[in-house]
ModelCIF file with pLDDT and N, C-alpha, C, O atoms, coordinates in Angstrom:
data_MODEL
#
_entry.id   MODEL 
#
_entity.id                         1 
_entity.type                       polymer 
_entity.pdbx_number_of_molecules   1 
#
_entity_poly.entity_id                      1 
_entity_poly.type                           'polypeptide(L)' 
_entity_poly.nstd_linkage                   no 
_entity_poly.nstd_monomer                   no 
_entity_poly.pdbx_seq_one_letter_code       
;(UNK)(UNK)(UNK)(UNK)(UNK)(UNK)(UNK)(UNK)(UNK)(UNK)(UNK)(UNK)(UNK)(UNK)(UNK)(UNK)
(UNK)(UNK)(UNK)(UNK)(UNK)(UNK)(UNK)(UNK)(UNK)(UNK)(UNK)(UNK)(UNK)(UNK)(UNK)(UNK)
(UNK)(UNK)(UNK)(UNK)(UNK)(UNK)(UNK)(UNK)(UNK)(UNK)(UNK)(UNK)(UNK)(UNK)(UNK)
;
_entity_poly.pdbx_seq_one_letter_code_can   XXXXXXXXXXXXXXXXXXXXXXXXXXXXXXXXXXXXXXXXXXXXXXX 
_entity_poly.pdbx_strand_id                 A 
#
loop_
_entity_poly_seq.entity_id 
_entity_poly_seq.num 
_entity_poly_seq.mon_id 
_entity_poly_seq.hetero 
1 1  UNK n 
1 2  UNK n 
1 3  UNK n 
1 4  UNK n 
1 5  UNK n 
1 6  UNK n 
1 7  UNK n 
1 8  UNK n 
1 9  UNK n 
1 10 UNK n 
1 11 UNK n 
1 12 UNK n 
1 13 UNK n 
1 14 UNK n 
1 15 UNK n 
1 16 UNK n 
1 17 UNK n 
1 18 UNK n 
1 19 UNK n 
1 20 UNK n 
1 21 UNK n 
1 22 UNK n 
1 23 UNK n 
1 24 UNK n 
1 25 UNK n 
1 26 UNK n 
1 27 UNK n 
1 28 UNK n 
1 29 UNK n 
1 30 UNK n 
1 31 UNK n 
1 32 UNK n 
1 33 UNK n 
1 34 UNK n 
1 35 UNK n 
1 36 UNK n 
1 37 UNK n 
1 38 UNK n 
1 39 UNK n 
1 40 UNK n 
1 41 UNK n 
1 42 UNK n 
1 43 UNK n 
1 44 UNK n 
1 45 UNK n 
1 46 UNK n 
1 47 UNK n 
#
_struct_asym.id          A 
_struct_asym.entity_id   1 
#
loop_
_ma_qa_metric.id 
_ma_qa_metric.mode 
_ma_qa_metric.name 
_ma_qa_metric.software_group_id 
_ma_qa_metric.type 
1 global pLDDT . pLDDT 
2 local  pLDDT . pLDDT 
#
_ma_qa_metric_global.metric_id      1 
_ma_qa_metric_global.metric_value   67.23 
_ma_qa_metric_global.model_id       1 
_ma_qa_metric_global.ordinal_id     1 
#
loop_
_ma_qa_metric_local.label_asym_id 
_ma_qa_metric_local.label_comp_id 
_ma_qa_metric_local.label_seq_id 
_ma_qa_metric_local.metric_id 
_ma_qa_metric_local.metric_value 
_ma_qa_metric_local.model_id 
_ma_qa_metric_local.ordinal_id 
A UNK 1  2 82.00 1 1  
A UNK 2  2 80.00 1 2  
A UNK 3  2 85.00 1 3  
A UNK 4  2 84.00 1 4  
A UNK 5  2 85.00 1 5  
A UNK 6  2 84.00 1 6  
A UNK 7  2 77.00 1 7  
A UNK 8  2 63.00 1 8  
A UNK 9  2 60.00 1 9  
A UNK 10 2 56.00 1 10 
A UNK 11 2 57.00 1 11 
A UNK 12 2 57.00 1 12 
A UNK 13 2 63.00 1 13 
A UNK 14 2 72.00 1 14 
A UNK 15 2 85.00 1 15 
A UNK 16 2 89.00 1 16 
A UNK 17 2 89.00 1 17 
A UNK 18 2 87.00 1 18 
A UNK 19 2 84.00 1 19 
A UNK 20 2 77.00 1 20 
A UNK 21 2 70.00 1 21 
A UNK 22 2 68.00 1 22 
A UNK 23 2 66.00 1 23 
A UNK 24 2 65.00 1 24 
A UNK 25 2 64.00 1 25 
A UNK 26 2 60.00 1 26 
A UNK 27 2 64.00 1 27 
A UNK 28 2 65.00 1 28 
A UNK 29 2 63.00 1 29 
A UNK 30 2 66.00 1 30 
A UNK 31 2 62.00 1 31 
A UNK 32 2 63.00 1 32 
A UNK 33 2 58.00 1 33 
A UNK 34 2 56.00 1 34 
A UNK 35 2 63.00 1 35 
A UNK 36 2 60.00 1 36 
A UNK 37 2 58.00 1 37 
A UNK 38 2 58.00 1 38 
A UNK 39 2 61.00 1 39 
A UNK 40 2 60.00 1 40 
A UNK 41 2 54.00 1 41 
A UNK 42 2 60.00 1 42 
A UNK 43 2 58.00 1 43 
A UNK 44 2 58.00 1 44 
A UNK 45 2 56.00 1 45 
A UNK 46 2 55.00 1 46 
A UNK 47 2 53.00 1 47 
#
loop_
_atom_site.group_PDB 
_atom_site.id 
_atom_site.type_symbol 
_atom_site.label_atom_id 
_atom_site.label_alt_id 
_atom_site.label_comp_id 
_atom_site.label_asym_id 
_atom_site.label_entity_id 
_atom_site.label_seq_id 
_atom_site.pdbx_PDB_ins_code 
_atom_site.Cartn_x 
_atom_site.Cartn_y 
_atom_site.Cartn_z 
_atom_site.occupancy 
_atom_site.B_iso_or_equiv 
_atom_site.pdbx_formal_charge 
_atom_site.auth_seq_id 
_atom_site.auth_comp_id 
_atom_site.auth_asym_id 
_atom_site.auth_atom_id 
_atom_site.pdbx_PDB_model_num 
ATOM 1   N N  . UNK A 1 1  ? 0.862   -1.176  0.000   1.00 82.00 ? 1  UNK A N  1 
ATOM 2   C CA . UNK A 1 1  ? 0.000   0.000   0.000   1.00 82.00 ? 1  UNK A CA 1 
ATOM 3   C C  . UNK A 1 1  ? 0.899   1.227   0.000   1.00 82.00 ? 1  UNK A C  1 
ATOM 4   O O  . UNK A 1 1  ? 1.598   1.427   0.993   1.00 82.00 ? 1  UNK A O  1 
ATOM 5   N N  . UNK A 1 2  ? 0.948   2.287   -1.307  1.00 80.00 ? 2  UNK A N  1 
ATOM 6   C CA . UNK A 1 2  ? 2.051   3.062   -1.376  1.00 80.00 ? 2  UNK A CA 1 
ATOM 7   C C  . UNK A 1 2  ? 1.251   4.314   -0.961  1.00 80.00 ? 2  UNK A C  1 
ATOM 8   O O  . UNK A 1 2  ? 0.410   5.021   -1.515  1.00 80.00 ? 2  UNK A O  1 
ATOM 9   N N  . UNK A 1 3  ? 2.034   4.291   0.588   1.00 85.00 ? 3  UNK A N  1 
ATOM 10  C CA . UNK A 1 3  ? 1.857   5.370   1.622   1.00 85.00 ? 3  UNK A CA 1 
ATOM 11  C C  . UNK A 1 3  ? 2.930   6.226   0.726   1.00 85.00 ? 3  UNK A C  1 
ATOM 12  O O  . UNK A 1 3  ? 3.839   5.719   0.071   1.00 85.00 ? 3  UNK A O  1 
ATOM 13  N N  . UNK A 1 4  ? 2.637   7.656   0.831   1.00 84.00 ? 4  UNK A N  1 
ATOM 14  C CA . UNK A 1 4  ? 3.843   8.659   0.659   1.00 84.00 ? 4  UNK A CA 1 
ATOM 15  C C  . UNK A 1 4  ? 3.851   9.905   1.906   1.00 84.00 ? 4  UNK A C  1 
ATOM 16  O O  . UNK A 1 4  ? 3.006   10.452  2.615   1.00 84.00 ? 4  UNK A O  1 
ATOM 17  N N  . UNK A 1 5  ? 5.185   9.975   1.721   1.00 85.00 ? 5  UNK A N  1 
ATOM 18  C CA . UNK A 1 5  ? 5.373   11.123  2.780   1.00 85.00 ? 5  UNK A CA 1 
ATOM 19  C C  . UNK A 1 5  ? 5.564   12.446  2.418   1.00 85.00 ? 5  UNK A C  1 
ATOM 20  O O  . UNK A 1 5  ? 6.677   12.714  1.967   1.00 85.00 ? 5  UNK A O  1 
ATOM 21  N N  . UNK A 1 6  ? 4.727   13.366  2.508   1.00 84.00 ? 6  UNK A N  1 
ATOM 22  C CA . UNK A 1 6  ? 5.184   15.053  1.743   1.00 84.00 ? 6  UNK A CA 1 
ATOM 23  C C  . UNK A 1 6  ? 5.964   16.089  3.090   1.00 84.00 ? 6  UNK A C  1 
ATOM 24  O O  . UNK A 1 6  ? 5.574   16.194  4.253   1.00 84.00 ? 6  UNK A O  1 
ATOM 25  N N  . UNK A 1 7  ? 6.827   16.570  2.614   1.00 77.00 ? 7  UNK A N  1 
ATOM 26  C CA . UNK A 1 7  ? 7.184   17.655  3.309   1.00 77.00 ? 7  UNK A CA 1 
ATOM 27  C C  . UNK A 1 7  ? 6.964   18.748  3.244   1.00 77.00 ? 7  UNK A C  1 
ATOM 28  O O  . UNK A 1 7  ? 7.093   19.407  2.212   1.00 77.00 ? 7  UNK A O  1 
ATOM 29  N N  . UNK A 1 8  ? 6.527   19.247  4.489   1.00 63.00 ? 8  UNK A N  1 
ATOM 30  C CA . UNK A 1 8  ? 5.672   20.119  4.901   1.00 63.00 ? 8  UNK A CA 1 
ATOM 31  C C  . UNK A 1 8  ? 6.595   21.536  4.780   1.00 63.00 ? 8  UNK A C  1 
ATOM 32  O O  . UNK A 1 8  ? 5.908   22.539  4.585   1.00 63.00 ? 8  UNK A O  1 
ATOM 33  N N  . UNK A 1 9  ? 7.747   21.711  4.850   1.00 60.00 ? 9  UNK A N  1 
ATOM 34  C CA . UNK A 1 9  ? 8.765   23.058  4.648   1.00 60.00 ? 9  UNK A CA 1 
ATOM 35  C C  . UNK A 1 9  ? 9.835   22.339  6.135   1.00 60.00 ? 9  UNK A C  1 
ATOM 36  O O  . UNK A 1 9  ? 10.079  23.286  6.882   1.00 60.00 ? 9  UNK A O  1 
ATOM 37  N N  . UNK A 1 10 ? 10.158  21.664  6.416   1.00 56.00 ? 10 UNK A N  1 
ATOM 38  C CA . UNK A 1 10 ? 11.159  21.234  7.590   1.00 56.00 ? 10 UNK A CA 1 
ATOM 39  C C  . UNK A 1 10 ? 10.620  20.727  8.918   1.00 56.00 ? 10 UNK A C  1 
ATOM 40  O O  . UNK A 1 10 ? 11.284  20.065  9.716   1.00 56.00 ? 10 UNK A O  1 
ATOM 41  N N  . UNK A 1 11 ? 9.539   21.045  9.056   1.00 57.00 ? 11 UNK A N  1 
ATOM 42  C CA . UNK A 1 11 ? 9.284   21.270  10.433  1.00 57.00 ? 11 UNK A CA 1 
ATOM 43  C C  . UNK A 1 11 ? 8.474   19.666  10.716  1.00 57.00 ? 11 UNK A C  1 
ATOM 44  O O  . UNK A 1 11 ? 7.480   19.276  10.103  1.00 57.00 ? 11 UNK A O  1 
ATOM 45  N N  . UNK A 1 12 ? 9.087   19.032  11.626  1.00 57.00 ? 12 UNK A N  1 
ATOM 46  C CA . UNK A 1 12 ? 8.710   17.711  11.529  1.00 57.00 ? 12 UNK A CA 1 
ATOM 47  C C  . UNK A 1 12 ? 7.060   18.049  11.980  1.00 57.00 ? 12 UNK A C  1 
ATOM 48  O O  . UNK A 1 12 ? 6.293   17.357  11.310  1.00 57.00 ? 12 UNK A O  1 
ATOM 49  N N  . UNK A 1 13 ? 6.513   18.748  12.738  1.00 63.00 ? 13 UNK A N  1 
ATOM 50  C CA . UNK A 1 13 ? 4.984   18.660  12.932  1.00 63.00 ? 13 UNK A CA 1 
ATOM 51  C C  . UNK A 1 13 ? 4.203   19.115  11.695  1.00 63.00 ? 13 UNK A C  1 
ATOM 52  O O  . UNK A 1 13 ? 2.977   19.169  11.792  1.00 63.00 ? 13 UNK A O  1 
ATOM 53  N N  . UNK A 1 14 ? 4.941   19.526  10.261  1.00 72.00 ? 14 UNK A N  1 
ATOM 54  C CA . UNK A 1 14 ? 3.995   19.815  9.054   1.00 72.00 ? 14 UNK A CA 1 
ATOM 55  C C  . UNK A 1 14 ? 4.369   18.627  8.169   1.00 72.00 ? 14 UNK A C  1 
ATOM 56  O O  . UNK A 1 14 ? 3.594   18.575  7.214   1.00 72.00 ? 14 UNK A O  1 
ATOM 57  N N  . UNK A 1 15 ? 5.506   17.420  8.145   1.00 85.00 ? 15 UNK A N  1 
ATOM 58  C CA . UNK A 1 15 ? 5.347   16.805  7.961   1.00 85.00 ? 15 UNK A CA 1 
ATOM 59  C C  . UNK A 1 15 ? 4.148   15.619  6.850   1.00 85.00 ? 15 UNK A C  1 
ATOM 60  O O  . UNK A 1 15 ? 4.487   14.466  7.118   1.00 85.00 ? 15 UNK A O  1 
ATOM 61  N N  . UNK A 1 16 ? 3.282   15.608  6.074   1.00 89.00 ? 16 UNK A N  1 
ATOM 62  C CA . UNK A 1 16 ? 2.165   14.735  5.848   1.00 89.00 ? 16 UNK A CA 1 
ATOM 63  C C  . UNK A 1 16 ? 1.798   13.472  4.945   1.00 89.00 ? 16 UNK A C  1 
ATOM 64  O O  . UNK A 1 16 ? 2.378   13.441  3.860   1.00 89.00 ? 16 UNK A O  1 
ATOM 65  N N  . UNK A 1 17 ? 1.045   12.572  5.190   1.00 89.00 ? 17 UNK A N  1 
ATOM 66  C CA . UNK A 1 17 ? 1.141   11.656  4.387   1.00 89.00 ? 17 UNK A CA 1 
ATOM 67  C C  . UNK A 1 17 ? -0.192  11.562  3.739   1.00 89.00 ? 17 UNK A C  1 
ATOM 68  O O  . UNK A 1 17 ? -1.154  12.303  3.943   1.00 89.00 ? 17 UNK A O  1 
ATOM 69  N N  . UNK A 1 18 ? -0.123  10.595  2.968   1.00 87.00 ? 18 UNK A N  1 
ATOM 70  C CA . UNK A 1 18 ? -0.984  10.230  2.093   1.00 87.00 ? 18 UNK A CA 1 
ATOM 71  C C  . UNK A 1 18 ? -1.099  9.149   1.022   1.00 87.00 ? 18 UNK A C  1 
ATOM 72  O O  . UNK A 1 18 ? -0.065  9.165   0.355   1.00 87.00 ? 18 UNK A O  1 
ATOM 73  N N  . UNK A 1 19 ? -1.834  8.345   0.655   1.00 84.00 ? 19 UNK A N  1 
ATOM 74  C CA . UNK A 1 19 ? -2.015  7.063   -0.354  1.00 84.00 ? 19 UNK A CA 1 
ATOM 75  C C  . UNK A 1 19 ? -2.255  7.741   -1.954  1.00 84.00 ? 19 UNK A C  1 
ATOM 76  O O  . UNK A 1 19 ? -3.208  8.384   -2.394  1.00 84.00 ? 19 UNK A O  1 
ATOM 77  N N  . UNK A 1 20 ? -1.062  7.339   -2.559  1.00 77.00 ? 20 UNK A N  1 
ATOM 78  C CA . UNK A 1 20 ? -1.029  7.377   -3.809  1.00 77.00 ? 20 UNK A CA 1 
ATOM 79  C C  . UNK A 1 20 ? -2.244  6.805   -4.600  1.00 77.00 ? 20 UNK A C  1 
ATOM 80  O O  . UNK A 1 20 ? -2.231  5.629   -4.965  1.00 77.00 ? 20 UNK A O  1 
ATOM 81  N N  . UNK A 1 21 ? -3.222  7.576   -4.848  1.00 70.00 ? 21 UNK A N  1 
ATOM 82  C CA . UNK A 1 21 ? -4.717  7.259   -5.309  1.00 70.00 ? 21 UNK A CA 1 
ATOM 83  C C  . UNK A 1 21 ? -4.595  6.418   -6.677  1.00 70.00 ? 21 UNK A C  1 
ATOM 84  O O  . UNK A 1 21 ? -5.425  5.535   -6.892  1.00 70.00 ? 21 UNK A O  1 
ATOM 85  N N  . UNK A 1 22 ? -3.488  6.702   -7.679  1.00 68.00 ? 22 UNK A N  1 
ATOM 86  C CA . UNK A 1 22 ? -3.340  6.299   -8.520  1.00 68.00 ? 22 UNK A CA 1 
ATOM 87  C C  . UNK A 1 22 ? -2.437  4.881   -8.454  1.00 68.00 ? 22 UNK A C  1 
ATOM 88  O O  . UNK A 1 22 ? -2.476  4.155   -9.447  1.00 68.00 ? 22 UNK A O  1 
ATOM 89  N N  . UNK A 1 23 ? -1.868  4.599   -7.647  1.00 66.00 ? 23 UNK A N  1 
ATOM 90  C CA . UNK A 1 23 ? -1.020  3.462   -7.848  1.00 66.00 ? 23 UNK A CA 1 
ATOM 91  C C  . UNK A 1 23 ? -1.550  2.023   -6.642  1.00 66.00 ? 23 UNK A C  1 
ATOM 92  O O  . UNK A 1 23 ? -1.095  0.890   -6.484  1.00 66.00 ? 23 UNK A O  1 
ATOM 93  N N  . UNK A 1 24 ? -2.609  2.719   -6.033  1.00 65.00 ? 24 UNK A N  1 
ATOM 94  C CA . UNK A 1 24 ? -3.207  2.224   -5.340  1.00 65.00 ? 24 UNK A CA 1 
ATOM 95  C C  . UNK A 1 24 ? -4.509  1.220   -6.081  1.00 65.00 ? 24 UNK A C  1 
ATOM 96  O O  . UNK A 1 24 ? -4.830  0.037   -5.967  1.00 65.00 ? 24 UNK A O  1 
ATOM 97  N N  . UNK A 1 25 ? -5.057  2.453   -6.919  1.00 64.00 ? 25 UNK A N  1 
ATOM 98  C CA . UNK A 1 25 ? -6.841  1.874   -7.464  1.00 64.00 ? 25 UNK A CA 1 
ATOM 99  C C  . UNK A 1 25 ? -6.447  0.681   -7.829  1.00 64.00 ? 25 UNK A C  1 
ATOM 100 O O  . UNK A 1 25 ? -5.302  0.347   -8.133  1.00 64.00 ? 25 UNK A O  1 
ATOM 101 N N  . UNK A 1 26 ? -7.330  0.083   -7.803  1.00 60.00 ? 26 UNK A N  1 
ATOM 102 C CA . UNK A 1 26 ? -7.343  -1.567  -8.966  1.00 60.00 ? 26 UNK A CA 1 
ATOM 103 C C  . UNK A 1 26 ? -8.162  -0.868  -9.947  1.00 60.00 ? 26 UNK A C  1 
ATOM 104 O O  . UNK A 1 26 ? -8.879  0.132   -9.935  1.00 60.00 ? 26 UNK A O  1 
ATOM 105 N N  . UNK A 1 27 ? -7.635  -2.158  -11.204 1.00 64.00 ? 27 UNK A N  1 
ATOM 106 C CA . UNK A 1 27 ? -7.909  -1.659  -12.770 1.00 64.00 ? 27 UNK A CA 1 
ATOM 107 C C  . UNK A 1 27 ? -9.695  -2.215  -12.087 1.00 64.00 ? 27 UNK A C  1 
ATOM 108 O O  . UNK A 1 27 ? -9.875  -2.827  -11.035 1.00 64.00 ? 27 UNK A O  1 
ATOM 109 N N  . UNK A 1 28 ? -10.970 -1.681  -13.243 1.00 65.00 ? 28 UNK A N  1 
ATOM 110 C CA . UNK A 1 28 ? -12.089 -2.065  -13.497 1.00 65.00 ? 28 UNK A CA 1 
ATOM 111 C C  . UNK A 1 28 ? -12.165 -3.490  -12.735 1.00 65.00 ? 28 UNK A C  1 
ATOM 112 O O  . UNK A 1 28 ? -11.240 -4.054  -12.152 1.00 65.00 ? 28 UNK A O  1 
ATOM 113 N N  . UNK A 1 29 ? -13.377 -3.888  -12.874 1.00 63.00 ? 29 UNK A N  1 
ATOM 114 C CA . UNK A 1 29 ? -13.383 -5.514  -12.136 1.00 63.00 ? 29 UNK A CA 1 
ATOM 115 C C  . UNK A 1 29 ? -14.494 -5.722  -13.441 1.00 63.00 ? 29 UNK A C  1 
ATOM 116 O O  . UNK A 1 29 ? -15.512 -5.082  -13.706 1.00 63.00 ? 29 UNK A O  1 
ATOM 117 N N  . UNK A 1 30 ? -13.803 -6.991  -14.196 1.00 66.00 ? 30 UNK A N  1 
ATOM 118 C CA . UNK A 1 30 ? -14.838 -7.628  -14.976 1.00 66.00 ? 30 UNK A CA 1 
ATOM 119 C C  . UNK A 1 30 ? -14.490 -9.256  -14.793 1.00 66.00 ? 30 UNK A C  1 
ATOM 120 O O  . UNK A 1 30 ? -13.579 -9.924  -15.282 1.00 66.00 ? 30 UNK A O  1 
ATOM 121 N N  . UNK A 1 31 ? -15.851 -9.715  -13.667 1.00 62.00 ? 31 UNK A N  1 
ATOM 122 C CA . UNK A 1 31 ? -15.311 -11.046 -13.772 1.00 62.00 ? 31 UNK A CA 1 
ATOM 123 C C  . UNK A 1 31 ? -15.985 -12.078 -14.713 1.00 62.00 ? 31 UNK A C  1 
ATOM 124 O O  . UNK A 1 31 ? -17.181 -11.889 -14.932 1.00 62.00 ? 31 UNK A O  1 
ATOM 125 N N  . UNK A 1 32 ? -15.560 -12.835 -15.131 1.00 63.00 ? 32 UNK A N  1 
ATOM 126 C CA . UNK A 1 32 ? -16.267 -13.875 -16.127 1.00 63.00 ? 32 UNK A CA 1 
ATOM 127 C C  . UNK A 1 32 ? -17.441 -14.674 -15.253 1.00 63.00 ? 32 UNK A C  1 
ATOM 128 O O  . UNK A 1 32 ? -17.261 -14.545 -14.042 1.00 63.00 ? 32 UNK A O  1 
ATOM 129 N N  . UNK A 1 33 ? -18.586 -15.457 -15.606 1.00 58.00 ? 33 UNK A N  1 
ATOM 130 C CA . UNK A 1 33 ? -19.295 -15.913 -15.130 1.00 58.00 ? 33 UNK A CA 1 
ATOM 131 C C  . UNK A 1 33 ? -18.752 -16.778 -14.073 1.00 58.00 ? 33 UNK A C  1 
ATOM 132 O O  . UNK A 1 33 ? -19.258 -16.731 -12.951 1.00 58.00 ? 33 UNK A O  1 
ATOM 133 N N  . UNK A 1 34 ? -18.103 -17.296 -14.242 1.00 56.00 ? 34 UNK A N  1 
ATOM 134 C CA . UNK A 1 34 ? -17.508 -18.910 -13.397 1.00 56.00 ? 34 UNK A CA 1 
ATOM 135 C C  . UNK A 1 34 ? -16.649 -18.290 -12.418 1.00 56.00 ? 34 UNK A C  1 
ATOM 136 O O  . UNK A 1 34 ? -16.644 -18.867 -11.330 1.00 56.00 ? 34 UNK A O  1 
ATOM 137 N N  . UNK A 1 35 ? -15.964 -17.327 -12.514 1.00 63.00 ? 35 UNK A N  1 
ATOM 138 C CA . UNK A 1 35 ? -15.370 -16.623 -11.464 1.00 63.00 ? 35 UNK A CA 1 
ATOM 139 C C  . UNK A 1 35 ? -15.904 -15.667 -10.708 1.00 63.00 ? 35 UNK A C  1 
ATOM 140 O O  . UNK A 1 35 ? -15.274 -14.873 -10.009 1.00 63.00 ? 35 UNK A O  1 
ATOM 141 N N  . UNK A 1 36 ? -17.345 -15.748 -10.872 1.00 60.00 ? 36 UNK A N  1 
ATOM 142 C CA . UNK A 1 36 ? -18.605 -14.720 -10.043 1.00 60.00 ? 36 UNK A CA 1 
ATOM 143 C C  . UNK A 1 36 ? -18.750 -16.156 -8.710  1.00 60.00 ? 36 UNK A C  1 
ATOM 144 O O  . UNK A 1 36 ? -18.624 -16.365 -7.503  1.00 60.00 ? 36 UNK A O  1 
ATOM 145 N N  . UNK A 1 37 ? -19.127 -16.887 -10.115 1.00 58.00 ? 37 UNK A N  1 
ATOM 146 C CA . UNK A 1 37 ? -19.814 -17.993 -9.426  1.00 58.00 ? 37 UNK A CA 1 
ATOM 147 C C  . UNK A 1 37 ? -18.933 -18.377 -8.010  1.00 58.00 ? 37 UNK A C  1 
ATOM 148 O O  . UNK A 1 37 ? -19.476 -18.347 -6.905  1.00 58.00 ? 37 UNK A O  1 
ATOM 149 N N  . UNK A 1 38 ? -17.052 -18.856 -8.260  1.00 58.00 ? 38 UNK A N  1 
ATOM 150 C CA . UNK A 1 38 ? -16.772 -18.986 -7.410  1.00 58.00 ? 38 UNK A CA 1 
ATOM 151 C C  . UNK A 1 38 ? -16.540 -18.199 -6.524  1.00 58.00 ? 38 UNK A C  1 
ATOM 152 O O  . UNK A 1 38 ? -16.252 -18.979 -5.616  1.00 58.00 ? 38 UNK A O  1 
ATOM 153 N N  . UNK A 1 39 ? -16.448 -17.171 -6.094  1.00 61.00 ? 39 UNK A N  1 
ATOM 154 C CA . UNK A 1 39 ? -17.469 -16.182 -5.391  1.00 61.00 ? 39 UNK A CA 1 
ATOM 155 C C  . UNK A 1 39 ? -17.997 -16.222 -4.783  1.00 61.00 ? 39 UNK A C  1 
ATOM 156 O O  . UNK A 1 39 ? -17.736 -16.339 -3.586  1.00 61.00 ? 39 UNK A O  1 
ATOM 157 N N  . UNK A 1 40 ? -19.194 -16.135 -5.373  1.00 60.00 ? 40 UNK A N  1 
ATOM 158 C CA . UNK A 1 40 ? -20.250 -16.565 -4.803  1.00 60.00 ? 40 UNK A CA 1 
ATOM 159 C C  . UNK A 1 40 ? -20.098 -17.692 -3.819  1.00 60.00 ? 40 UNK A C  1 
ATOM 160 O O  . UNK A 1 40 ? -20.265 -17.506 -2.614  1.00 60.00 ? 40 UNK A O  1 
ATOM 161 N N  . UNK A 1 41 ? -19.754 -18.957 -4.374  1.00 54.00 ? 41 UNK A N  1 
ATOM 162 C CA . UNK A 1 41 ? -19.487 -20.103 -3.501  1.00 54.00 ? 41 UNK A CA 1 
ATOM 163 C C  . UNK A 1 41 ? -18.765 -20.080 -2.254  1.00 54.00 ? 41 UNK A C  1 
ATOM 164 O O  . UNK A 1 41 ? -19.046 -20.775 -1.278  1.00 54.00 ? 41 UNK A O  1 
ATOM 165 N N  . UNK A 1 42 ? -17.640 -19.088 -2.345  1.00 60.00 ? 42 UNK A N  1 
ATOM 166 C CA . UNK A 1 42 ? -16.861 -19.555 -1.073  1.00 60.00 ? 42 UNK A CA 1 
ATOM 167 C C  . UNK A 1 42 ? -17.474 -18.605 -0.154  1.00 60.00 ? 42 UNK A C  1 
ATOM 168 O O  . UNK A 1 42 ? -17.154 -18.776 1.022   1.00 60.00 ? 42 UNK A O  1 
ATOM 169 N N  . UNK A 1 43 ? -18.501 -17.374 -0.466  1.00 58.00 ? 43 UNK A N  1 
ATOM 170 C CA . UNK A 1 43 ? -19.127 -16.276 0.737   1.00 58.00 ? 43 UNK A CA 1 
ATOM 171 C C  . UNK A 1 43 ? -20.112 -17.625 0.961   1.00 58.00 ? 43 UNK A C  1 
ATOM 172 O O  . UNK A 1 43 ? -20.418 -17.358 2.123   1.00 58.00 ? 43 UNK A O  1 
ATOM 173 N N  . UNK A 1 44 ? -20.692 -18.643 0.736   1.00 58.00 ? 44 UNK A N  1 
ATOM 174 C CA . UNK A 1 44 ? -21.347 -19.507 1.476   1.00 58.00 ? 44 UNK A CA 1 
ATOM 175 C C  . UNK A 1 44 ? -21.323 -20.054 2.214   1.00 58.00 ? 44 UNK A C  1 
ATOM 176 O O  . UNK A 1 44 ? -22.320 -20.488 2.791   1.00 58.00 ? 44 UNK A O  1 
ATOM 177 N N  . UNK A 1 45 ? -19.667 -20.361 2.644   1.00 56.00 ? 45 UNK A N  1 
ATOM 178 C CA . UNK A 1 45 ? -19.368 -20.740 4.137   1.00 56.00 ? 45 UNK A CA 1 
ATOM 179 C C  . UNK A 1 45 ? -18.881 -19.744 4.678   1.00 56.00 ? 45 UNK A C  1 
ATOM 180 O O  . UNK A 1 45 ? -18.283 -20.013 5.720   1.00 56.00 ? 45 UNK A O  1 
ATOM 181 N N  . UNK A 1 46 ? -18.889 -18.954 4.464   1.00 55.00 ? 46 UNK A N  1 
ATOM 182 C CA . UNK A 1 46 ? -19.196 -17.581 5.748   1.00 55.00 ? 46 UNK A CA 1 
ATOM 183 C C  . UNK A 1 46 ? -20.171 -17.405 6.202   1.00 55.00 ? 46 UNK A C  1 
ATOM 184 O O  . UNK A 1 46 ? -20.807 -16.418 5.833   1.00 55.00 ? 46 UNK A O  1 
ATOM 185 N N  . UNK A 1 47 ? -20.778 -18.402 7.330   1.00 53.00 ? 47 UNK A N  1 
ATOM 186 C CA . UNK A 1 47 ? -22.326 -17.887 7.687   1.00 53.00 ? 47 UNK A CA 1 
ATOM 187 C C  . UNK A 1 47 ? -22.095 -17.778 9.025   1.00 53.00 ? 47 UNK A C  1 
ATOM 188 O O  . UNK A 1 47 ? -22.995 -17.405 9.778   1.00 53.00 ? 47 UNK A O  1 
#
């Protein structure tokens, strides 16, 4: 998870961080039928 650190001008209390929004996202989600399905299947023994 690419945490980054910005500097604030020196002063360790301006310091700030933040998650690289872009290197973070996952691409789209397109799953094929059979890989819904299994899915589906294994949230079934989560009860």
């Amino acid at each position: 998870i690419p945490i980054v650190t910005v500097d604030g001008g020196g002063h360790s209390d301006d310091i700030g961080y933040r998650i690289d929004g872009d290197a973070y996202a996952l691409p789209p989600i397109d799953l094929t039928s059979a890989e819904f399905g299994v899915l589906s299947l294994a949230a079934q023994f989560w009860q």
